[in-house]
C-alpha atoms as a PDB file:
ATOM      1  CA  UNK A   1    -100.036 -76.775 -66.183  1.00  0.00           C
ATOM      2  CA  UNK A   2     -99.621 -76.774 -69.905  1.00  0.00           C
ATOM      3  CA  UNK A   3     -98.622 -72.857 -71.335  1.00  0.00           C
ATOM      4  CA  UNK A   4    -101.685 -73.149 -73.785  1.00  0.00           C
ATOM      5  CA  UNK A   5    -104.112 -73.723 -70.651  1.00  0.00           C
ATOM      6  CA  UNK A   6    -102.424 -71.132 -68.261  1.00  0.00           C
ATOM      7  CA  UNK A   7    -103.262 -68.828 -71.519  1.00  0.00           C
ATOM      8  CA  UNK A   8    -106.867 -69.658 -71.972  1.00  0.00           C
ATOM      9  CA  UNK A   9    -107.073 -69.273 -68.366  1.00  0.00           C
ATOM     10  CA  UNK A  10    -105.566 -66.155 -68.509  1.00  0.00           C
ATOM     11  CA  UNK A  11    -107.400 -65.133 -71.348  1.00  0.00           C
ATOM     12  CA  UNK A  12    -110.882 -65.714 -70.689  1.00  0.00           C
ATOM     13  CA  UNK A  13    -111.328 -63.337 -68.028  1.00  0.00           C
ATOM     14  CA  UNK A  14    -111.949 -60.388 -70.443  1.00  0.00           C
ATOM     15  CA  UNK A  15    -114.378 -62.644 -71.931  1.00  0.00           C
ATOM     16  CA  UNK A  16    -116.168 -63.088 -69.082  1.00  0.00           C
ATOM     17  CA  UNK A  17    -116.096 -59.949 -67.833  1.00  0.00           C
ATOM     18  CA  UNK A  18    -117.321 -58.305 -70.999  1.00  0.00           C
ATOM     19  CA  UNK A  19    -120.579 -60.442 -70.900  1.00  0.00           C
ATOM     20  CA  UNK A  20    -121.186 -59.472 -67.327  1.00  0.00           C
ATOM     21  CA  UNK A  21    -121.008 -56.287 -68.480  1.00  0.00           C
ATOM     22  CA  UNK A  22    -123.362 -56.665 -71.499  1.00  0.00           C
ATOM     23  CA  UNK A  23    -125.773 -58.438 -69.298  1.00  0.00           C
ATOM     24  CA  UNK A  24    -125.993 -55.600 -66.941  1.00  0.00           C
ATOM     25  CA  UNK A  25    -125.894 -52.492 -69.286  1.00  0.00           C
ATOM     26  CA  UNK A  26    -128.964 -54.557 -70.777  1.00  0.00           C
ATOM     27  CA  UNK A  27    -130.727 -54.746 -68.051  1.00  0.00           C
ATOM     28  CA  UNK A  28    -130.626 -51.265 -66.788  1.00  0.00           C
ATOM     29  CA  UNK A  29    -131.196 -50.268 -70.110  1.00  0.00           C
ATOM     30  CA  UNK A  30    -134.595 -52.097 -70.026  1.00  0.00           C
ATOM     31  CA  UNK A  31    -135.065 -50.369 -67.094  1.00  0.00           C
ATOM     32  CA  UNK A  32    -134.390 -46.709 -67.732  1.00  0.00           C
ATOM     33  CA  UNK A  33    -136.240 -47.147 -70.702  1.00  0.00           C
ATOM     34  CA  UNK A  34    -139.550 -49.175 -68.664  1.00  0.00           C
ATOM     35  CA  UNK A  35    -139.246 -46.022 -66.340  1.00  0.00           C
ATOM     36  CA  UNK A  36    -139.341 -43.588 -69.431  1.00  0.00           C
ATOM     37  CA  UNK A  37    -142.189 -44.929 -70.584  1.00  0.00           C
ATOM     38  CA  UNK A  38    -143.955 -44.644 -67.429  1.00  0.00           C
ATOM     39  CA  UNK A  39    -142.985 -41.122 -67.162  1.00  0.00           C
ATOM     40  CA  UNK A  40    -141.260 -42.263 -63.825  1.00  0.00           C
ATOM     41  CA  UNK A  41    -137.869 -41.452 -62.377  1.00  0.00           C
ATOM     42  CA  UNK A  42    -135.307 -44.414 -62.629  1.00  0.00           C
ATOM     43  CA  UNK A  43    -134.148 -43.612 -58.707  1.00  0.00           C
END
């Protein structure tokens, strides 16, 4: 495997990550703030 593939392997994690954790700090923010609305708790 060529060293500029391993890297964008390598390197693309983080990536990734980060918009699985955009995704779900959306949704529960959508969430908590459906449930505020409501005048509901979020648990």
């Amino acid at each position: 495997m060529s060293t500029i593939a391993l890297s964008t392997y390598i390197l693309i994690w983080p990536v990734i990550v980060a918009v699985v954790l955009f995704v779900v700090g959306r949704a529960f923010y959508c969430e908590w703030a459906e449930a505020r609305r409501d005048g509901r708790s979020l648990i």
